[in-house]
C-alpha atoms as a PDB file:
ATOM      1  CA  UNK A   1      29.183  -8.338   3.541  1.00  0.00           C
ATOM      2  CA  UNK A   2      31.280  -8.878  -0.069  1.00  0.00           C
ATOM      3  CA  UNK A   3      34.769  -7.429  -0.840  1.00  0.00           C
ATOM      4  CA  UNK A   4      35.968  -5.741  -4.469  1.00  0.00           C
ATOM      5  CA  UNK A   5      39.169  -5.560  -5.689  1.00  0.00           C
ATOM      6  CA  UNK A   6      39.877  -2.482  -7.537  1.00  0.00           C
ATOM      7  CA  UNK A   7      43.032  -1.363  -9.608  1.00  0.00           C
ATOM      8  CA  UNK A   8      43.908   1.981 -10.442  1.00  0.00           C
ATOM      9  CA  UNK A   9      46.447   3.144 -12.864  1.00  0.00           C
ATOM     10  CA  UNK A  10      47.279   6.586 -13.981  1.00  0.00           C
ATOM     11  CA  UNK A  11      45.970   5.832 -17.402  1.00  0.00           C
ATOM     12  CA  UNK A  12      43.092   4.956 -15.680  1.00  0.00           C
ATOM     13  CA  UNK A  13      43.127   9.104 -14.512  1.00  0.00           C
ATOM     14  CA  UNK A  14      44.905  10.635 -17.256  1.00  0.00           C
ATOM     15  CA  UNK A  15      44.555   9.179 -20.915  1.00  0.00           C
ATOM     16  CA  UNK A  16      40.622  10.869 -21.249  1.00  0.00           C
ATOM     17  CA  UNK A  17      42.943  14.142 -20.778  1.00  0.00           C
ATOM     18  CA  UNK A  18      46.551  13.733 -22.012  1.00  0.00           C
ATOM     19  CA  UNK A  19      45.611  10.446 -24.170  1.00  0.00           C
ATOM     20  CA  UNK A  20      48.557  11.712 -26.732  1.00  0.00           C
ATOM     21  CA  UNK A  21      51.324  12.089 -24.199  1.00  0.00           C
ATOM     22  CA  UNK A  22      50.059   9.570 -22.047  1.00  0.00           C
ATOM     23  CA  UNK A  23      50.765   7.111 -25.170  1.00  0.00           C
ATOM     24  CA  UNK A  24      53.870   8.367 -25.954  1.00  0.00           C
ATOM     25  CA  UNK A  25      55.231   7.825 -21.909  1.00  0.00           C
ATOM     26  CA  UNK A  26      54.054   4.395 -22.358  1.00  0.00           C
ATOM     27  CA  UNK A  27      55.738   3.678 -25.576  1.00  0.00           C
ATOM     28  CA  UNK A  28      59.096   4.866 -24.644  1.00  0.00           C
ATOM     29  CA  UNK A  29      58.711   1.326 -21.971  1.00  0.00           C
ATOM     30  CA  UNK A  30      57.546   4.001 -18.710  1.00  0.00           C
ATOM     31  CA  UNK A  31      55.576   1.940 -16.703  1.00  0.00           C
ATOM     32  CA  UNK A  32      52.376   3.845 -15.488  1.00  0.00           C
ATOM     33  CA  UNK A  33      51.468   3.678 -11.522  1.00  0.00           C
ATOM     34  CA  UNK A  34      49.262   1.723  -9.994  1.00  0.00           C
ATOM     35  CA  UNK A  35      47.484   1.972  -6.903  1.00  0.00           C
ATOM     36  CA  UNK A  36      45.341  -0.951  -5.592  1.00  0.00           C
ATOM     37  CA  UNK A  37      41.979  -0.861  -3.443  1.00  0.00           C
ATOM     38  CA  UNK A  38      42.064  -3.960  -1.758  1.00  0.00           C
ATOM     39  CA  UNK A  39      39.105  -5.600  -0.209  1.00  0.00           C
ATOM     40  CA  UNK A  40      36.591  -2.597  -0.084  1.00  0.00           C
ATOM     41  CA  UNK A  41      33.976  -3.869   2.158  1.00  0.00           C
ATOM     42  CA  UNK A  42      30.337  -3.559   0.512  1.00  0.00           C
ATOM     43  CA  UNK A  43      27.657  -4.016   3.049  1.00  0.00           C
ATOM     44  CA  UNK A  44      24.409  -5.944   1.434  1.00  0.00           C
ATOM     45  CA  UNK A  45      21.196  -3.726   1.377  1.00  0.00           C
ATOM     46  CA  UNK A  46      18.710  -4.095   3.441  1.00  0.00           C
ATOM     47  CA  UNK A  47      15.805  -4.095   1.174  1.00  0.00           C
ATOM     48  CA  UNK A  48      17.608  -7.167  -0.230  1.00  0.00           C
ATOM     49  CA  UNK A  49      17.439  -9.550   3.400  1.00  0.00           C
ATOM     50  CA  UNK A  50      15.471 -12.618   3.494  1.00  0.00           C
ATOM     51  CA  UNK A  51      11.669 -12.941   4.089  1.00  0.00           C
ATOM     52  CA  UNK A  52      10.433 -13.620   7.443  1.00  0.00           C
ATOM     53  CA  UNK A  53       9.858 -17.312   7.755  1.00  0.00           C
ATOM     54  CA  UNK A  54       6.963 -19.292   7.223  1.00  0.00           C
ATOM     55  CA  UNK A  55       5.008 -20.550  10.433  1.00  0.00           C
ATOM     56  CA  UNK A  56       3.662 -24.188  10.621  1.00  0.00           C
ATOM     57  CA  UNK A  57       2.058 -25.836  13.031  1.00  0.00           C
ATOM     58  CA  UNK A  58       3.929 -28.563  14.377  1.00  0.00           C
ATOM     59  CA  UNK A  59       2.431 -31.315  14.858  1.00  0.00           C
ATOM     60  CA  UNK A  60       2.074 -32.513  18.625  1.00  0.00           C
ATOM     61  CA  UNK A  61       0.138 -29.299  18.401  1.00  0.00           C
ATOM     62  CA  UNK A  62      -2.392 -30.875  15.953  1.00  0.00           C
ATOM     63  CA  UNK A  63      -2.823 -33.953  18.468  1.00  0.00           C
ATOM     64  CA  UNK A  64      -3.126 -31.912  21.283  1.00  0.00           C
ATOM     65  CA  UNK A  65      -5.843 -29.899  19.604  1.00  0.00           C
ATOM     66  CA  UNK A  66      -7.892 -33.660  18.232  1.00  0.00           C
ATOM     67  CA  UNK A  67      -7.755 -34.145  21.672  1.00  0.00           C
ATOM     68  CA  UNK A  68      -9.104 -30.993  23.068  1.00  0.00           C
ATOM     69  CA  UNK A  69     -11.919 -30.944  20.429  1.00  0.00           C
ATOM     70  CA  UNK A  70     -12.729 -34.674  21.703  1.00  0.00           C
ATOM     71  CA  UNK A  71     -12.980 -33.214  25.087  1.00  0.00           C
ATOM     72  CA  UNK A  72     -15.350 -30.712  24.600  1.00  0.00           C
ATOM     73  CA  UNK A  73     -17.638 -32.598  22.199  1.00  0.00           C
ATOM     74  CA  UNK A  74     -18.251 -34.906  25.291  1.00  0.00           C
ATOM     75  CA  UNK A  75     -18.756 -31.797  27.718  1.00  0.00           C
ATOM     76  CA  UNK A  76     -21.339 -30.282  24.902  1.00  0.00           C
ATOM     77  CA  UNK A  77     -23.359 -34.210  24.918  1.00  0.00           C
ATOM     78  CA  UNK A  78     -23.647 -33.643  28.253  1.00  0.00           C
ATOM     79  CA  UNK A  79     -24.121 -30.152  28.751  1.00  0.00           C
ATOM     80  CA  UNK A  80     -25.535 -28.357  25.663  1.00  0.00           C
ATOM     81  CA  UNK A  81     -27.215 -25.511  27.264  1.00  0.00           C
ATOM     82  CA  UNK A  82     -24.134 -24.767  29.169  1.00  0.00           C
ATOM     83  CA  UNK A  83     -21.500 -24.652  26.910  1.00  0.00           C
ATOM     84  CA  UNK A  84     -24.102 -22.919  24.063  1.00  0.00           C
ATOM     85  CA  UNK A  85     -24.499 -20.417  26.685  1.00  0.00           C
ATOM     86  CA  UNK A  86     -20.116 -20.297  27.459  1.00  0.00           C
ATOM     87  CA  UNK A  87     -19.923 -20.148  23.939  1.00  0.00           C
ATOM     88  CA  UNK A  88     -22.111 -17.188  23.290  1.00  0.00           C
ATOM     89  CA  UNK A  89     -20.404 -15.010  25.974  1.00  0.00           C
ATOM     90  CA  UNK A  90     -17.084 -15.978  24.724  1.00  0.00           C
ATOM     91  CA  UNK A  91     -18.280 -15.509  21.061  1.00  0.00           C
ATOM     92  CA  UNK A  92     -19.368 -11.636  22.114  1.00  0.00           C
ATOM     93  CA  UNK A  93     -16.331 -11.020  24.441  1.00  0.00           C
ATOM     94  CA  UNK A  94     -13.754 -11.983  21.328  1.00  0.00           C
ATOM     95  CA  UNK A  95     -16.254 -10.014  18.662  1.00  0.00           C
ATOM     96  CA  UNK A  96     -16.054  -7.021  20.761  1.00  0.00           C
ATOM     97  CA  UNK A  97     -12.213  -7.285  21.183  1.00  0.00           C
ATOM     98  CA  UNK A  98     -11.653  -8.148  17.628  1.00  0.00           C
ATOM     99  CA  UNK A  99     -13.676  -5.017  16.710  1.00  0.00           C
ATOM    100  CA  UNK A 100     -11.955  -2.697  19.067  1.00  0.00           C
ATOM    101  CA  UNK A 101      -8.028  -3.345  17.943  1.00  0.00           C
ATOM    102  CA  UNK A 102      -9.718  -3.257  14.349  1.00  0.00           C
ATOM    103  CA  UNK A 103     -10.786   0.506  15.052  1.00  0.00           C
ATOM    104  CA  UNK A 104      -7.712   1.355  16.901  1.00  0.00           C
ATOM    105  CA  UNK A 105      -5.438   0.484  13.897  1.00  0.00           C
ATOM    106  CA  UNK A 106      -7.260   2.048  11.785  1.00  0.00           C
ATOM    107  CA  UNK A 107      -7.188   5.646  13.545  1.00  0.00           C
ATOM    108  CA  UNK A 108      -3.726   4.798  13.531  1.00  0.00           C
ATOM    109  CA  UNK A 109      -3.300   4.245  10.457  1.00  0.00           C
ATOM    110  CA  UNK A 110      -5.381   7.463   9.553  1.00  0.00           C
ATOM    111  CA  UNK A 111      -2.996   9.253  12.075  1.00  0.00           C
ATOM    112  CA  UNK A 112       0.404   7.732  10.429  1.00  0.00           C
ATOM    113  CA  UNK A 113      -0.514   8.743   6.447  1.00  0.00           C
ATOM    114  CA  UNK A 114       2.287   9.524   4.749  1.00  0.00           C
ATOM    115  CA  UNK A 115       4.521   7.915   7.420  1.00  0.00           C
ATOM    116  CA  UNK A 116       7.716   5.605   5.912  1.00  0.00           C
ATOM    117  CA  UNK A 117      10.661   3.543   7.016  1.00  0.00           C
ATOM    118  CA  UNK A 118      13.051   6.453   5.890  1.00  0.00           C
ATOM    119  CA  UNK A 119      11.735   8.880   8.928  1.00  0.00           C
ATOM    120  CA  UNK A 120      11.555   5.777  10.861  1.00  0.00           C
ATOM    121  CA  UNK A 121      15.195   4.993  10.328  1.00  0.00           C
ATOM    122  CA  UNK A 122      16.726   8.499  10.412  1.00  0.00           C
ATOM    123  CA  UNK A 123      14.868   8.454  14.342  1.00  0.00           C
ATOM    124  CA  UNK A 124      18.325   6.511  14.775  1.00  0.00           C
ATOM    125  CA  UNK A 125      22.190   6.967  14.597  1.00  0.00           C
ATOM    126  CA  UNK A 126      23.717   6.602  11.371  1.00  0.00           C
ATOM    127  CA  UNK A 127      25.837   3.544  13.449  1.00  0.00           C
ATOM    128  CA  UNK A 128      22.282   1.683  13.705  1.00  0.00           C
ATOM    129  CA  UNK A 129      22.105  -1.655  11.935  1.00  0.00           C
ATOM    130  CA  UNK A 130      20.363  -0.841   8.945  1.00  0.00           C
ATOM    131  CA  UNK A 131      18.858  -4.521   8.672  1.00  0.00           C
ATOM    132  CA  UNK A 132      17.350  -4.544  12.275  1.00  0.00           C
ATOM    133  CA  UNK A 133      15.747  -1.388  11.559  1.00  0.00           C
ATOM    134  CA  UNK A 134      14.272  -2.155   8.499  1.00  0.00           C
ATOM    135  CA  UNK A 135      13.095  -6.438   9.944  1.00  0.00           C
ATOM    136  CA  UNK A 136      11.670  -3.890  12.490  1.00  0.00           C
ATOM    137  CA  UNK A 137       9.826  -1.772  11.434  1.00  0.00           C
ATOM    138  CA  UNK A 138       8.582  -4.081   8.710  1.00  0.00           C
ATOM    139  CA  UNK A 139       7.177  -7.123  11.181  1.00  0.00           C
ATOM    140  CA  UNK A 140       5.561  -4.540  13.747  1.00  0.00           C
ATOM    141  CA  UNK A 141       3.953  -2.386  10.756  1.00  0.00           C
ATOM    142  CA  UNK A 142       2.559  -5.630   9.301  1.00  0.00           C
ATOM    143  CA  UNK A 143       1.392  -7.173  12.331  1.00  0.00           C
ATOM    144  CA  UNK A 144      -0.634  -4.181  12.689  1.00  0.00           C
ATOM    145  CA  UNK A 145      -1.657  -3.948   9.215  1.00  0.00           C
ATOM    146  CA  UNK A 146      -5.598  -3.376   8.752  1.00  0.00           C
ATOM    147  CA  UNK A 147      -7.662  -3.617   5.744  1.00  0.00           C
ATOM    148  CA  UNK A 148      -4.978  -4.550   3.706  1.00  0.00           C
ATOM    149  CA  UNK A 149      -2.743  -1.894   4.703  1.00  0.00           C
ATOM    150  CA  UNK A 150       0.750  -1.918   6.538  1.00  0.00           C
ATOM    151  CA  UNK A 151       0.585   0.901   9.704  1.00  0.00           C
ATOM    152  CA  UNK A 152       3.535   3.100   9.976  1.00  0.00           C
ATOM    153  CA  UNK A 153       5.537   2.814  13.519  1.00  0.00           C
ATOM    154  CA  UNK A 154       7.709   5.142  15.272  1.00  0.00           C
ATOM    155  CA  UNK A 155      10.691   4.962  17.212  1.00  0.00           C
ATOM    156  CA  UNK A 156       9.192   6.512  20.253  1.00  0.00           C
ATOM    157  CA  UNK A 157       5.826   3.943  19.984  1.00  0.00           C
ATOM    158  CA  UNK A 158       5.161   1.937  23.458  1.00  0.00           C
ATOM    159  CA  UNK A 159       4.468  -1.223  21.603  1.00  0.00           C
ATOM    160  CA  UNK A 160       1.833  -2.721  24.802  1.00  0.00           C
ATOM    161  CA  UNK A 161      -0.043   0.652  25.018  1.00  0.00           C
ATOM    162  CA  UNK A 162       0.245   2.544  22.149  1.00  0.00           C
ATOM    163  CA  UNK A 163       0.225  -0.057  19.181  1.00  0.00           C
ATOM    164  CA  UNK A 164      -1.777  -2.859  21.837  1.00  0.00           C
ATOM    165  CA  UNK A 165       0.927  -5.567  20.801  1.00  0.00           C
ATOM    166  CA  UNK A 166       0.495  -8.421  23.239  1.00  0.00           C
ATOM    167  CA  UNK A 167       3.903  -9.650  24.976  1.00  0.00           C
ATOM    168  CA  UNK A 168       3.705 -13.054  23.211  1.00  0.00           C
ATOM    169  CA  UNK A 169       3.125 -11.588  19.782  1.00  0.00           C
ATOM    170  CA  UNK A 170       6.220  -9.124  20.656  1.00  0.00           C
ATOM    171  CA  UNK A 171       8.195 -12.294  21.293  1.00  0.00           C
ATOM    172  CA  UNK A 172       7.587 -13.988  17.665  1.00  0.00           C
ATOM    173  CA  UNK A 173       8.140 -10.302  15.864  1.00  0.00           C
ATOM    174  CA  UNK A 174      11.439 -10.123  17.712  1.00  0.00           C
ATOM    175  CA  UNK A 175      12.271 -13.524  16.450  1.00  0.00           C
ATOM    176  CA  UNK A 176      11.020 -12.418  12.827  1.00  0.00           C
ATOM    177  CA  UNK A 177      13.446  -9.485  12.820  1.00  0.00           C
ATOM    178  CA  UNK A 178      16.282 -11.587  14.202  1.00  0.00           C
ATOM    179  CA  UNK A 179      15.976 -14.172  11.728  1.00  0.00           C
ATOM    180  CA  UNK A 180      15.416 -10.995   9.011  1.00  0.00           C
ATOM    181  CA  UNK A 181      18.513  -9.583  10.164  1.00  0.00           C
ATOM    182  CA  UNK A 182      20.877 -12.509  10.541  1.00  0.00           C
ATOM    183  CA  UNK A 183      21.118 -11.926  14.349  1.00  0.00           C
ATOM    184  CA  UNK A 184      20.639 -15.293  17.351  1.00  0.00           C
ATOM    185  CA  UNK A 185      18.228 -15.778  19.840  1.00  0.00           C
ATOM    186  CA  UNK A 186      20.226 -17.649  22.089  1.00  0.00           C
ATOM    187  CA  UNK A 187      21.332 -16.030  25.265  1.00  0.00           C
ATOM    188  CA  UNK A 188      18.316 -13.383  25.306  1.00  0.00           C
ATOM    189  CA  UNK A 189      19.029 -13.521  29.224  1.00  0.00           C
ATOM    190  CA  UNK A 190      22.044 -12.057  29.401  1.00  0.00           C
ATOM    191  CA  UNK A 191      21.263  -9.438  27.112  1.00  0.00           C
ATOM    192  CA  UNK A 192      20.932  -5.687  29.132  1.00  0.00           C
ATOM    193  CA  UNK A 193      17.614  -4.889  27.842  1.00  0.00           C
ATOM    194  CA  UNK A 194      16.491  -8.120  28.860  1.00  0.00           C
ATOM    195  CA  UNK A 195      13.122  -7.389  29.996  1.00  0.00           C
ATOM    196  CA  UNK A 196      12.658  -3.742  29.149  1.00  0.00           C
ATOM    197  CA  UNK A 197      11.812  -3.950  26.084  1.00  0.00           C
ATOM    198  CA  UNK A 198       9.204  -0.990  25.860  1.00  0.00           C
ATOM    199  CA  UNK A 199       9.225   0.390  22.399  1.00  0.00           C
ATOM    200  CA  UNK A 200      10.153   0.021  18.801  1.00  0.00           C
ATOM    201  CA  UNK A 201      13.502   1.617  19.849  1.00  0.00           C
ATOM    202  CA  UNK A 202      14.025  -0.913  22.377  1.00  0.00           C
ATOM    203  CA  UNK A 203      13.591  -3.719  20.260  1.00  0.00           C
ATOM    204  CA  UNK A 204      16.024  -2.383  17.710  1.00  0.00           C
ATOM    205  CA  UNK A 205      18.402  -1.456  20.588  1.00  0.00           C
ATOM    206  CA  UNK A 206      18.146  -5.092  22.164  1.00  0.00           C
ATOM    207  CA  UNK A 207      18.442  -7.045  18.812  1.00  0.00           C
ATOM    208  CA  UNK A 208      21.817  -5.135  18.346  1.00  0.00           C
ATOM    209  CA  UNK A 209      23.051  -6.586  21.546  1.00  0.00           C
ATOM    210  CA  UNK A 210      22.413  -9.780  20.286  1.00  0.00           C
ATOM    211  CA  UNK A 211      24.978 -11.532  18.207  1.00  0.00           C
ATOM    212  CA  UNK A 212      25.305 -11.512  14.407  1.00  0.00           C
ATOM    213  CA  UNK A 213      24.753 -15.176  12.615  1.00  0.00           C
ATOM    214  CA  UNK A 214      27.910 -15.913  10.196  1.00  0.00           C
ATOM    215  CA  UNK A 215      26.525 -19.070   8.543  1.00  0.00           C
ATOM    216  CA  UNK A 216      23.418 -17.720   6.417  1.00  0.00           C
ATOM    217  CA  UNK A 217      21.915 -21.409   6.382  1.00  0.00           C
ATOM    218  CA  UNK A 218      21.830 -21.238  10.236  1.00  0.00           C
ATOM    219  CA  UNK A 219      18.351 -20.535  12.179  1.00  0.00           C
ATOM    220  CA  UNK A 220      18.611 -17.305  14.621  1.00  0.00           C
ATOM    221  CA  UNK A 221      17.987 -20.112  17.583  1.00  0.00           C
ATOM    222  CA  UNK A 222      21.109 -22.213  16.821  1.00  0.00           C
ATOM    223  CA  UNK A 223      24.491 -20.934  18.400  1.00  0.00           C
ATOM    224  CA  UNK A 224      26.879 -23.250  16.406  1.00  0.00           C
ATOM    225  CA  UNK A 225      28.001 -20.486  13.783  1.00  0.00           C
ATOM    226  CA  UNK A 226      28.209 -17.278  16.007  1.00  0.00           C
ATOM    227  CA  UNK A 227      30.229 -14.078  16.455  1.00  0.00           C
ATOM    228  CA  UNK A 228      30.148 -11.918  19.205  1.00  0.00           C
ATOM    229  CA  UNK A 229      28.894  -8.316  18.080  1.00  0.00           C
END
Protein backbone atom coordinates (compact mmCIF):
# COMPACT_ATOMS: atom_id res chain seq x y z
CA UNK A 1 0.00 0.00 0.00
CA UNK A 2 1.65 3.68 -1.21
CA UNK A 3 0.11 7.14 -0.48
CA UNK A 4 -0.08 10.34 -3.16
CA UNK A 5 -0.25 13.67 -2.37
CA UNK A 6 -2.35 15.63 -4.64
CA UNK A 7 -3.00 19.51 -4.88
CA UNK A 8 -5.79 21.07 -6.44
CA UNK A 9 -6.23 24.64 -7.30
CA UNK A 10 -8.98 26.33 -9.13
CA UNK A 11 -6.67 27.08 -11.98
CA UNK A 12 -6.14 23.65 -11.93
CA UNK A 13 -10.34 23.50 -12.87
CA UNK A 14 -10.86 26.66 -14.53
CA UNK A 15 -7.97 28.25 -16.71
CA UNK A 16 -8.72 25.40 -19.83
CA UNK A 17 -12.21 27.41 -19.64
CA UNK A 18 -11.92 31.02 -18.38
CA UNK A 19 -7.92 31.08 -19.02
CA UNK A 20 -8.46 35.07 -19.80
CA UNK A 21 -10.30 35.98 -16.63
CA UNK A 22 -8.74 33.45 -14.69
CA UNK A 23 -5.35 35.50 -15.48
CA UNK A 24 -6.65 38.63 -14.89
CA UNK A 25 -8.07 37.43 -11.01
CA UNK A 26 -4.62 36.33 -10.49
CA UNK A 27 -2.91 39.43 -11.57
CA UNK A 28 -4.90 41.81 -9.58
CA UNK A 29 -2.78 39.60 -6.35
CA UNK A 30 -6.35 37.12 -5.80
CA UNK A 31 -5.02 34.15 -4.54
CA UNK A 32 -6.72 31.05 -6.24
CA UNK A 33 -8.07 28.07 -3.82
CA UNK A 34 -6.60 25.19 -3.09
CA UNK A 35 -7.83 22.03 -1.95
CA UNK A 36 -5.41 19.21 -0.91
CA UNK A 37 -5.84 15.25 -1.25
CA UNK A 38 -3.79 14.04 1.34
CA UNK A 39 -2.49 10.56 1.55
CA UNK A 40 -4.82 8.76 -1.03
CA UNK A 41 -4.20 5.21 -0.30
CA UNK A 42 -3.20 3.17 -3.61
CA UNK A 43 -3.42 -0.50 -3.05
CA UNK A 44 -0.50 -2.48 -5.15
CA UNK A 45 -1.94 -4.84 -7.91
CA UNK A 46 -2.07 -8.08 -7.63
CA UNK A 47 -0.66 -9.20 -10.84
CA UNK A 48 2.38 -7.28 -9.54
CA UNK A 49 3.03 -9.71 -5.99
CA UNK A 50 6.05 -11.72 -5.68
CA UNK A 51 6.71 -15.22 -7.19
CA UNK A 52 6.12 -18.18 -5.16
CA UNK A 53 9.39 -19.24 -3.66
CA UNK A 54 11.84 -21.55 -4.77
CA UNK A 55 11.95 -25.09 -2.99
CA UNK A 56 15.34 -26.70 -2.02
CA UNK A 57 16.07 -29.55 -0.45
CA UNK A 58 17.65 -29.07 2.71
CA UNK A 59 20.16 -30.88 3.43
CA UNK A 60 19.72 -33.41 6.45
CA UNK A 61 17.25 -34.52 3.84
CA UNK A 62 20.08 -35.41 1.39
CA UNK A 63 21.86 -37.51 4.28
CA UNK A 64 18.91 -39.10 5.26
CA UNK A 65 18.25 -40.17 1.70
CA UNK A 66 22.51 -41.51 1.22
CA UNK A 67 21.49 -43.38 3.97
CA UNK A 68 18.31 -44.91 2.87
CA UNK A 69 19.82 -45.75 -0.58
CA UNK A 70 22.75 -47.54 1.50
CA UNK A 71 20.08 -49.47 3.17
CA UNK A 72 18.42 -50.87 0.44
CA UNK A 73 21.48 -51.62 -1.72
CA UNK A 74 22.36 -54.11 1.16
CA UNK A 75 18.65 -55.53 1.29
CA UNK A 76 18.88 -55.91 -2.80
CA UNK A 77 22.71 -58.02 -2.20
CA UNK A 78 20.86 -60.06 -0.21
CA UNK A 79 17.61 -60.33 -1.61
CA UNK A 80 17.51 -59.57 -5.38
CA UNK A 81 14.57 -61.53 -6.38
CA UNK A 82 12.61 -59.98 -3.65
CA UNK A 83 13.03 -56.54 -3.88
CA UNK A 84 13.08 -56.89 -8.09
CA UNK A 85 9.81 -58.40 -7.51
CA UNK A 86 8.68 -55.22 -4.61
CA UNK A 87 9.98 -53.08 -7.09
CA UNK A 88 7.95 -54.18 -10.03
CA UNK A 89 4.61 -54.03 -8.11
CA UNK A 90 5.46 -50.71 -6.78
CA UNK A 91 6.76 -49.60 -10.26
CA UNK A 92 3.03 -50.65 -11.78
CA UNK A 93 1.02 -49.38 -8.71
CA UNK A 94 2.77 -45.63 -9.12
CA UNK A 95 2.51 -45.98 -13.25
CA UNK A 96 -1.07 -46.65 -12.93
CA UNK A 97 -1.63 -43.76 -10.41
CA UNK A 98 0.54 -41.41 -12.29
CA UNK A 99 -1.56 -42.21 -15.40
CA UNK A 100 -4.89 -41.85 -13.77
CA UNK A 101 -4.48 -38.07 -12.15
CA UNK A 102 -2.79 -37.44 -15.69
CA UNK A 103 -6.28 -38.29 -17.40
CA UNK A 104 -8.30 -36.70 -14.76
CA UNK A 105 -6.64 -33.25 -15.29
CA UNK A 106 -6.87 -33.40 -18.48
CA UNK A 107 -10.83 -33.92 -18.73
CA UNK A 108 -10.62 -31.16 -16.48
CA UNK A 109 -8.92 -29.15 -18.22
CA UNK A 110 -11.09 -30.00 -21.39
CA UNK A 111 -14.12 -29.25 -19.05
CA UNK A 112 -12.62 -25.70 -17.72
CA UNK A 113 -11.72 -24.12 -21.52
CA UNK A 114 -12.16 -20.78 -21.54
CA UNK A 115 -12.19 -20.62 -17.71
CA UNK A 116 -10.01 -17.41 -16.05
CA UNK A 117 -9.10 -15.83 -12.76
CA UNK A 118 -11.62 -12.92 -13.52
CA UNK A 119 -14.85 -15.42 -13.10
CA UNK A 120 -12.84 -17.00 -10.47
CA UNK A 121 -12.51 -13.80 -8.53
CA UNK A 122 -15.92 -12.19 -9.15
CA UNK A 123 -17.22 -15.92 -7.32
CA UNK A 124 -16.22 -13.54 -4.28
CA UNK A 125 -17.17 -10.21 -2.50
CA UNK A 126 -15.75 -7.19 -3.82
CA UNK A 127 -14.22 -6.95 0.15
CA UNK A 128 -12.09 -10.23 -0.80
CA UNK A 129 -8.34 -9.76 -0.73
CA UNK A 130 -7.54 -9.43 -4.18
CA UNK A 131 -3.89 -10.93 -3.61
CA UNK A 132 -5.13 -14.18 -1.84
CA UNK A 133 -7.40 -14.74 -4.59
CA UNK A 134 -5.20 -14.33 -7.26
CA UNK A 135 -1.78 -16.59 -5.02
CA UNK A 136 -4.89 -18.89 -5.07
CA UNK A 137 -6.05 -19.58 -7.75
CA UNK A 138 -2.65 -19.34 -9.38
CA UNK A 139 -0.73 -22.22 -7.07
CA UNK A 140 -3.85 -24.69 -7.22
CA UNK A 141 -4.27 -24.10 -11.18
CA UNK A 142 -0.54 -24.80 -11.58
CA UNK A 143 -0.23 -27.62 -9.38
CA UNK A 144 -2.73 -29.15 -11.52
CA UNK A 145 -1.33 -28.03 -14.67
CA UNK A 146 -1.02 -30.94 -17.41
CA UNK A 147 0.78 -30.99 -20.59
CA UNK A 148 2.03 -27.75 -20.18
CA UNK A 149 -1.12 -26.17 -19.39
CA UNK A 150 -2.42 -24.33 -16.16
CA UNK A 151 -6.23 -25.91 -15.19
CA UNK A 152 -8.79 -23.39 -14.34
CA UNK A 153 -10.33 -23.76 -10.57
CA UNK A 154 -13.49 -22.69 -9.14
CA UNK A 155 -14.62 -21.35 -6.04
CA UNK A 156 -17.03 -24.10 -5.34
CA UNK A 157 -14.08 -27.01 -6.26
CA UNK A 158 -13.62 -29.72 -3.27
CA UNK A 159 -9.91 -29.60 -3.61
CA UNK A 160 -9.48 -33.73 -2.11
CA UNK A 161 -12.28 -35.01 -4.44
CA UNK A 162 -12.83 -32.96 -7.16
CA UNK A 163 -9.26 -31.61 -8.17
CA UNK A 164 -7.54 -35.05 -6.15
CA UNK A 165 -5.12 -32.55 -4.25
CA UNK A 166 -3.51 -34.59 -1.50
CA UNK A 167 -3.68 -32.90 2.14
CA UNK A 168 0.13 -32.45 2.23
CA UNK A 169 0.34 -30.85 -1.18
CA UNK A 170 -2.72 -28.52 0.08
CA UNK A 171 -0.47 -27.61 2.98
CA UNK A 172 2.65 -26.27 0.78
CA UNK A 173 0.01 -24.40 -1.81
CA UNK A 174 -1.45 -22.70 1.25
CA UNK A 175 1.99 -21.69 2.26
CA UNK A 176 2.71 -20.57 -1.50
CA UNK A 177 -0.30 -18.25 -1.44
CA UNK A 178 0.55 -16.92 2.00
CA UNK A 179 3.94 -16.08 1.18
CA UNK A 180 2.32 -14.67 -2.45
CA UNK A 181 0.07 -12.61 -0.54
CA UNK A 182 2.16 -11.20 2.29
CA UNK A 183 0.01 -13.07 4.90
CA UNK A 184 1.85 -15.51 8.25
CA UNK A 185 1.64 -18.94 8.92
CA UNK A 186 2.06 -18.76 12.44
CA UNK A 187 -0.89 -19.45 14.62
CA UNK A 188 -2.79 -21.65 11.86
CA UNK A 189 -4.41 -23.27 15.12
CA UNK A 190 -6.28 -20.73 16.26
CA UNK A 191 -7.55 -19.80 13.06
CA UNK A 192 -11.69 -20.78 12.71
CA UNK A 193 -11.34 -22.69 9.63
CA UNK A 194 -8.69 -24.55 11.14
CA UNK A 195 -9.27 -27.87 9.80
CA UNK A 196 -12.11 -27.37 7.36
CA UNK A 197 -10.51 -26.38 4.79
CA UNK A 198 -12.65 -28.06 1.93
CA UNK A 199 -12.45 -25.96 -1.14
CA UNK A 200 -10.77 -23.23 -3.06
CA UNK A 201 -13.17 -20.88 -1.16
CA UNK A 202 -12.05 -22.15 2.03
CA UNK A 203 -8.58 -21.64 1.48
CA UNK A 204 -9.11 -18.06 0.41
CA UNK A 205 -11.52 -17.61 3.37
CA UNK A 206 -8.88 -19.11 5.93
CA UNK A 207 -5.78 -17.21 4.53
CA UNK A 208 -7.84 -13.96 5.22
CA UNK A 209 -8.07 -14.90 8.81
CA UNK A 210 -4.59 -15.08 8.94
CA UNK A 211 -2.57 -12.00 9.61
CA UNK A 212 -1.06 -9.61 7.05
CA UNK A 213 3.06 -9.47 7.04
CA UNK A 214 4.21 -5.61 7.35
CA UNK A 215 7.95 -6.18 6.77
CA UNK A 216 8.13 -7.40 2.96
CA UNK A 217 11.68 -9.02 3.71
CA UNK A 218 9.94 -11.23 6.36
CA UNK A 219 9.06 -15.09 5.55
CA UNK A 220 5.12 -15.88 6.05
CA UNK A 221 6.50 -18.36 9.04
CA UNK A 222 8.19 -15.61 11.11
CA UNK A 223 5.85 -13.57 13.54
CA UNK A 224 8.36 -10.75 14.41
CA UNK A 225 6.80 -8.05 11.95
CA UNK A 226 2.97 -8.76 12.27
CA UNK A 227 -0.40 -7.00 12.32
CA UNK A 228 -3.47 -8.36 13.31
CA UNK A 229 -6.02 -8.35 10.27
Amino acid sequence: MRAVRICITTGDLFSPFFGSFYSSVAGAGVKPLTWNVDEIPMKVPSRRMPAAPVHKTPVRAWFFLAALLAGFTGWLWQQPYLVGVLLAVFGVCVGIQLVWDTRSRRRLAVARQGGSICEFARSFDRSADTWLIRAVYEEISRHLSVDGGAVPVRRQDRCEKDLRIDPDDLDDIARDAAFRARRSMEGVEKNPLYGQVQTVGDLVSFLEHQPRIVKREVSPDDDSAMIAS
